[in-house]
N, C-alpha and C. Protein backbone atom coordinates (compact mmCIF):
# COMPACT_ATOMS: atom_id res chain seq x y z
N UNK A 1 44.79 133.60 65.69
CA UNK A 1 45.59 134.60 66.38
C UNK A 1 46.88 134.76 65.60
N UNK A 2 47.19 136.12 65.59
CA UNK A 2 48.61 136.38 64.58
C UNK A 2 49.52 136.67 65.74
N UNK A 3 50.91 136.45 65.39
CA UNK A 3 52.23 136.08 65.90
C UNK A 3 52.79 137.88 65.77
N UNK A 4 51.94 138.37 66.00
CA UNK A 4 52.30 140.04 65.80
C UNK A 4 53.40 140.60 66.69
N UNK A 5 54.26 141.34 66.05
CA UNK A 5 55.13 141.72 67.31
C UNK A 5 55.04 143.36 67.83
N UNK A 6 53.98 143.62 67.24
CA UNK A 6 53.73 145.10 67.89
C UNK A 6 52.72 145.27 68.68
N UNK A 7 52.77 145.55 69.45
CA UNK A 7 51.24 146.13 71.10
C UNK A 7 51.86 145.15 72.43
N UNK A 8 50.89 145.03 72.73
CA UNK A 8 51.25 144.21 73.87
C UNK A 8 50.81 142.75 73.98
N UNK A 9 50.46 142.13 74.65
CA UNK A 9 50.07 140.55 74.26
C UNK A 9 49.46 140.04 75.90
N UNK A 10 48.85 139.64 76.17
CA UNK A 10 48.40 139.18 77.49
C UNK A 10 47.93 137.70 77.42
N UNK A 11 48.27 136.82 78.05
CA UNK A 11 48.23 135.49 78.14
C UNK A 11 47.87 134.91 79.37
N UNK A 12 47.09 134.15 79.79
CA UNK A 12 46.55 133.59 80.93
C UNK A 12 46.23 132.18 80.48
N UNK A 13 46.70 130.96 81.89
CA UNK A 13 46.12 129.82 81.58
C UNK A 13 45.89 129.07 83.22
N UNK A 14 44.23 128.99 82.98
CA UNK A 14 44.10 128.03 84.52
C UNK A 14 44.22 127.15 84.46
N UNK A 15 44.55 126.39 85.59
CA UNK A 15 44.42 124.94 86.02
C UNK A 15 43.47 124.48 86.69
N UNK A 16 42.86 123.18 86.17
CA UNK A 16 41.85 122.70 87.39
C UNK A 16 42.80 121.34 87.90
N UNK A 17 43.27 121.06 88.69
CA UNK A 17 44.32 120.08 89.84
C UNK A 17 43.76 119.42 90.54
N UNK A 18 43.56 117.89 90.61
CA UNK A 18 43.11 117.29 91.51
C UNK A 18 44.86 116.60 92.49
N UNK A 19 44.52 117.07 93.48
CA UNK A 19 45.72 116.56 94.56
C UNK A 19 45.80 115.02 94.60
N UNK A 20 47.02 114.66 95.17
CA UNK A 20 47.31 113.36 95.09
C UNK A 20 46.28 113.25 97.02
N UNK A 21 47.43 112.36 97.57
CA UNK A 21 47.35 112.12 98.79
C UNK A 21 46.82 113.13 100.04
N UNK A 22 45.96 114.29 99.80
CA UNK A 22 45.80 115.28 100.65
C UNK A 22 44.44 114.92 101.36
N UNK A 23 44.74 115.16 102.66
CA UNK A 23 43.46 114.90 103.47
C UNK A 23 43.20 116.41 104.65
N UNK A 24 43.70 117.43 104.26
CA UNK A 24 43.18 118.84 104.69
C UNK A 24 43.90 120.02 104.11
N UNK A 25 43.42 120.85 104.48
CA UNK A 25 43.66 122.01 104.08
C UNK A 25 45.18 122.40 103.95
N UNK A 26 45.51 122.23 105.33
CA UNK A 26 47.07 122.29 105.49
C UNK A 26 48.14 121.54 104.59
N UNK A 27 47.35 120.24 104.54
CA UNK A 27 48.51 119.54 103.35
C UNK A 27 48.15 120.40 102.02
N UNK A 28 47.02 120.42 101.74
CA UNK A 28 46.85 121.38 100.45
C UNK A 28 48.22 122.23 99.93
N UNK A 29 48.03 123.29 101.18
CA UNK A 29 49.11 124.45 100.75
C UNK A 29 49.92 123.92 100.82
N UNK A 30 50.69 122.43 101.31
CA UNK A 30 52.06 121.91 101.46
C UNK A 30 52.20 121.70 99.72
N UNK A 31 51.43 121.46 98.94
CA UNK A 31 51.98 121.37 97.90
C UNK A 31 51.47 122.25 96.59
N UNK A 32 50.20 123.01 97.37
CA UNK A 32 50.23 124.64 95.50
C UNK A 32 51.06 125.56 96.57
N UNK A 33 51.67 125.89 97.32
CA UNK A 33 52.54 126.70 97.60
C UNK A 33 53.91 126.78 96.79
N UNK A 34 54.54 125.46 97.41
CA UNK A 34 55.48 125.36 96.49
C UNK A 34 55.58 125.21 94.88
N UNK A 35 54.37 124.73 94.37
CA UNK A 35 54.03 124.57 92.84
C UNK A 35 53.97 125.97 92.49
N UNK A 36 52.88 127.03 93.09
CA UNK A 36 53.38 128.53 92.46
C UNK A 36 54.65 129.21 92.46
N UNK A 37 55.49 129.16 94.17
CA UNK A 37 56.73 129.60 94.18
C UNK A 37 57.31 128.91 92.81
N UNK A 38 57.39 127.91 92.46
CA UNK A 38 58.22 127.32 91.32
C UNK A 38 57.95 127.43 89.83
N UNK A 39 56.92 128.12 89.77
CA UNK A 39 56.21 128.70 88.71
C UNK A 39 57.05 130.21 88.66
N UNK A 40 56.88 130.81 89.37
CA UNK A 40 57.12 132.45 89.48
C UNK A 40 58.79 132.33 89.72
N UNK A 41 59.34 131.36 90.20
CA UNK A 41 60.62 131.50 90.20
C UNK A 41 61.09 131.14 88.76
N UNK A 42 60.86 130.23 87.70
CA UNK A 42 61.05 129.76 86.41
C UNK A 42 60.86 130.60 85.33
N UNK A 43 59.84 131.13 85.81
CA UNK A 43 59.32 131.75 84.68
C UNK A 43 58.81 133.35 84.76
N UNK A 44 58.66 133.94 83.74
CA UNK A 44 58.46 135.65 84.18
C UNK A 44 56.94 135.71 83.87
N UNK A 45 55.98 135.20 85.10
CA UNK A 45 54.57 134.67 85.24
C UNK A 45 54.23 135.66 86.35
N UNK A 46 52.99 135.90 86.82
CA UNK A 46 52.21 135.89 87.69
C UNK A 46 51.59 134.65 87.91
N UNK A 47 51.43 134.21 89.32
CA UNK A 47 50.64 132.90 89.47
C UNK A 47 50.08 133.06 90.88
N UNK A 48 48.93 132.32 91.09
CA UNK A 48 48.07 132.51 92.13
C UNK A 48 47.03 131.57 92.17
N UNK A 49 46.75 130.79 93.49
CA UNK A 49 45.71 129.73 93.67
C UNK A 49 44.26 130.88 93.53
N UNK A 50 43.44 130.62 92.79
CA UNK A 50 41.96 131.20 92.34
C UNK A 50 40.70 130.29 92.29
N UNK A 51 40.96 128.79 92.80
CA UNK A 51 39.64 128.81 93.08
C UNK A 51 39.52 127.19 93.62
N UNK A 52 38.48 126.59 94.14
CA UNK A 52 38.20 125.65 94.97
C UNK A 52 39.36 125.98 95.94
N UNK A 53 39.27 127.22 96.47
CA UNK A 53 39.98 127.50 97.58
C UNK A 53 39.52 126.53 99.44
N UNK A 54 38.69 126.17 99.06
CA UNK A 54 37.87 125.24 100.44
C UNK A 54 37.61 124.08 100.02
N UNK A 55 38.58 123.19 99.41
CA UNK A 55 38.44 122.21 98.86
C UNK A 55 40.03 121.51 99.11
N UNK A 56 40.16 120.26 99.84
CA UNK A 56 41.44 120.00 100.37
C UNK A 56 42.06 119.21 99.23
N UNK A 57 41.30 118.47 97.92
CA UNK A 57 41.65 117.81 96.90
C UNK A 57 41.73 118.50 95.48
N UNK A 58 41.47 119.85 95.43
CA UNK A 58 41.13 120.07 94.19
C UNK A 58 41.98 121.83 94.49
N UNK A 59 42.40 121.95 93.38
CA UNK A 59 42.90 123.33 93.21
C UNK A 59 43.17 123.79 91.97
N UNK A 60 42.79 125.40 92.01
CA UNK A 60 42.50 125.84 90.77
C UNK A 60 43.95 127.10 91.01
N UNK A 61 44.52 127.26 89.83
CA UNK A 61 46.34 128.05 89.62
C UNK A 61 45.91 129.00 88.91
N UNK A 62 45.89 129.97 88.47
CA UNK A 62 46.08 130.89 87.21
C UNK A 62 47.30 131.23 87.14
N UNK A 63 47.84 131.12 86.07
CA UNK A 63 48.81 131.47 85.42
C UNK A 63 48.86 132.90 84.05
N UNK A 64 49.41 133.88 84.39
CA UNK A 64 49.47 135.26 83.62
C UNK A 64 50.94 135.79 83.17
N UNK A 65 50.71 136.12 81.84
CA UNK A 65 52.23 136.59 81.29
C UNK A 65 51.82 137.34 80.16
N UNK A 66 52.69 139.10 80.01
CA UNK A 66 53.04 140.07 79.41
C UNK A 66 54.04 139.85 78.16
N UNK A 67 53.71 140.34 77.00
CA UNK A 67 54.85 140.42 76.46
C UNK A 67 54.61 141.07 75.03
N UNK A 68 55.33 141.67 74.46
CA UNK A 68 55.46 142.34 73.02
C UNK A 68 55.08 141.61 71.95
N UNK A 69 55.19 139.91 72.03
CA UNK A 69 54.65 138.91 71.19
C UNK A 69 54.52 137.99 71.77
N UNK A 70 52.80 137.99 70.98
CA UNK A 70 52.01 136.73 71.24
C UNK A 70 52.57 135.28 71.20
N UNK A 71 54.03 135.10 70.28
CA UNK A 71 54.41 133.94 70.00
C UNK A 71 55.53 133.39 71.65
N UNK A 72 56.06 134.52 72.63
CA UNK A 72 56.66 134.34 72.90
C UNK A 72 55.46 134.11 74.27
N UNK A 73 54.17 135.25 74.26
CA UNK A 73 53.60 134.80 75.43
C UNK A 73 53.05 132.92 75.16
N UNK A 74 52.54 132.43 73.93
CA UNK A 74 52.62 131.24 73.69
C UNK A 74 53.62 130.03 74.33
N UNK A 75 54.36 130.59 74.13
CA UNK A 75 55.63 129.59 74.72
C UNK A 75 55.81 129.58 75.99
N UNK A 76 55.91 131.00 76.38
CA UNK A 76 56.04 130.62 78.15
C UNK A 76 54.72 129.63 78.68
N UNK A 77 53.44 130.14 78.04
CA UNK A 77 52.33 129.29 78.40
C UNK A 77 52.34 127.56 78.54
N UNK A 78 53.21 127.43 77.16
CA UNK A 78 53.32 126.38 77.27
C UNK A 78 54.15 125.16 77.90
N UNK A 79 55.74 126.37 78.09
CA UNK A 79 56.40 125.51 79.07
C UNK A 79 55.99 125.64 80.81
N UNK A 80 54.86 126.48 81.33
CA UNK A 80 54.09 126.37 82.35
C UNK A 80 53.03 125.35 82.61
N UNK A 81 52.23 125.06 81.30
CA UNK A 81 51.92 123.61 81.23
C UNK A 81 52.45 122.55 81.49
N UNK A 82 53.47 122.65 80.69
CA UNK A 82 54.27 121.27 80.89
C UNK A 82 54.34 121.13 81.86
N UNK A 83 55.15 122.01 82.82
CA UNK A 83 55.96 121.71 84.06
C UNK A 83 54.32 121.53 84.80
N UNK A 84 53.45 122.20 84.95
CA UNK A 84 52.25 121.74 85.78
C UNK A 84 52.12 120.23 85.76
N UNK A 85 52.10 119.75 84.30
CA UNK A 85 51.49 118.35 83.98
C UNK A 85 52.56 117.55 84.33
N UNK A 86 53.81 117.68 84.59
CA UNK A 86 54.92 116.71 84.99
C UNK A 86 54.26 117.05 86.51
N UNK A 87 54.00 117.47 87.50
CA UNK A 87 54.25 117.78 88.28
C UNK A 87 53.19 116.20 89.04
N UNK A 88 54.41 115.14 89.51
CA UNK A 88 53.89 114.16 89.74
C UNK A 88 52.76 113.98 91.24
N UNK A 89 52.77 115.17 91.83
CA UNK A 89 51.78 115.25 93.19
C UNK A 89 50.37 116.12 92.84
N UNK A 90 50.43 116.19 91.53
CA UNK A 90 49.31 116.81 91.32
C UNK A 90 48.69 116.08 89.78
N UNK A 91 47.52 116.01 89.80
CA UNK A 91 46.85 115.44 88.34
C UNK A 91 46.17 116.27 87.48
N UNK A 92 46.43 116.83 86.64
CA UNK A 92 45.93 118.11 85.59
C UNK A 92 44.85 117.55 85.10
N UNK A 93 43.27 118.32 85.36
CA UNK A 93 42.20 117.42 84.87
C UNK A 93 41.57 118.45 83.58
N UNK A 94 42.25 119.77 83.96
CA UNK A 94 41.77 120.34 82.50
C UNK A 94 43.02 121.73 82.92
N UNK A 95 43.26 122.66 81.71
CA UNK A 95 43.40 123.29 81.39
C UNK A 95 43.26 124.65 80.29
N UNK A 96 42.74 125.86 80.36
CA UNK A 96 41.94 126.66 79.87
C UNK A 96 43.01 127.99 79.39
N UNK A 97 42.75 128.39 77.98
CA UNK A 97 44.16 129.15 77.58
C UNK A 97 43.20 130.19 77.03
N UNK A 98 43.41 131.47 77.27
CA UNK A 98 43.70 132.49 76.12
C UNK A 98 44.56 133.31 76.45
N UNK A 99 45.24 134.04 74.97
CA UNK A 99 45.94 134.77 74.54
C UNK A 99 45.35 135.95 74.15
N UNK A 100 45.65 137.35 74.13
CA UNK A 100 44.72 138.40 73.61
C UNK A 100 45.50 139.70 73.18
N UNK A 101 45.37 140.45 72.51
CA UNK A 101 45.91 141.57 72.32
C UNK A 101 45.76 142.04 73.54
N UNK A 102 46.56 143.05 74.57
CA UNK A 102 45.57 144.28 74.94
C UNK A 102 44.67 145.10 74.93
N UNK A 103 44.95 145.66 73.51
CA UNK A 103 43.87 146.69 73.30
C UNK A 103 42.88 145.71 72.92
N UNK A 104 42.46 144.61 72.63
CA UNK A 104 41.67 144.42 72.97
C UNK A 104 40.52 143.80 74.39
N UNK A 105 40.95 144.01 75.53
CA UNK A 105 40.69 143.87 76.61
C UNK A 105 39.58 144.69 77.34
């Protein structure tokens, strides 16, 4: 992938999250609620729980970001990682990245 600074750039990265201490649903959202709010407040992201939505231990985040260069959608990606993987109430068991032109989409 080239560090191009002309078109547009689209970047997405999921999370697969296994929860610490959660024993229902309700505790669930007690803690990817606040993990997205703190995502979208940090950073100039879209974020949204997308999958093992019926699952009180496991949660899946997508993370999405726009930008004129790929190098800069890179970086936000990556300081969204980070902060996921510090995030001591949750255990990062994988994470899944691409980056893409637009036009090619």
């Amino acid at each position: 992938m080239s560090g191009g600074r002309d078109g547009t750039w689209v970047g997405w990265i999921s999370f697969d999250l296994l929860l610490g201490d959660v024993h229902s649903l309700k505790q669930k959202r007690s803690v990817v609620r606040p993990l997205i709010a703190d995502l979208r407040r940090t950073f100039p992201v879209s974020a949204a729980e997308t999958s093992a939505l019926d699952l009180h231990r496991r949660a899946g985040i997508a993370v999405s970001v726009v930008a004129a260069d790929s190098q800069h959608v890179n970086d936000v990606l990556d300081r969204v990682e980070d902060l996921v993987a510090r995030r001591p109430e949750v255990e990062l068991l994988s994470a899944l990245r691409r980056v893409v032109r637009a036009d090619d989409l």
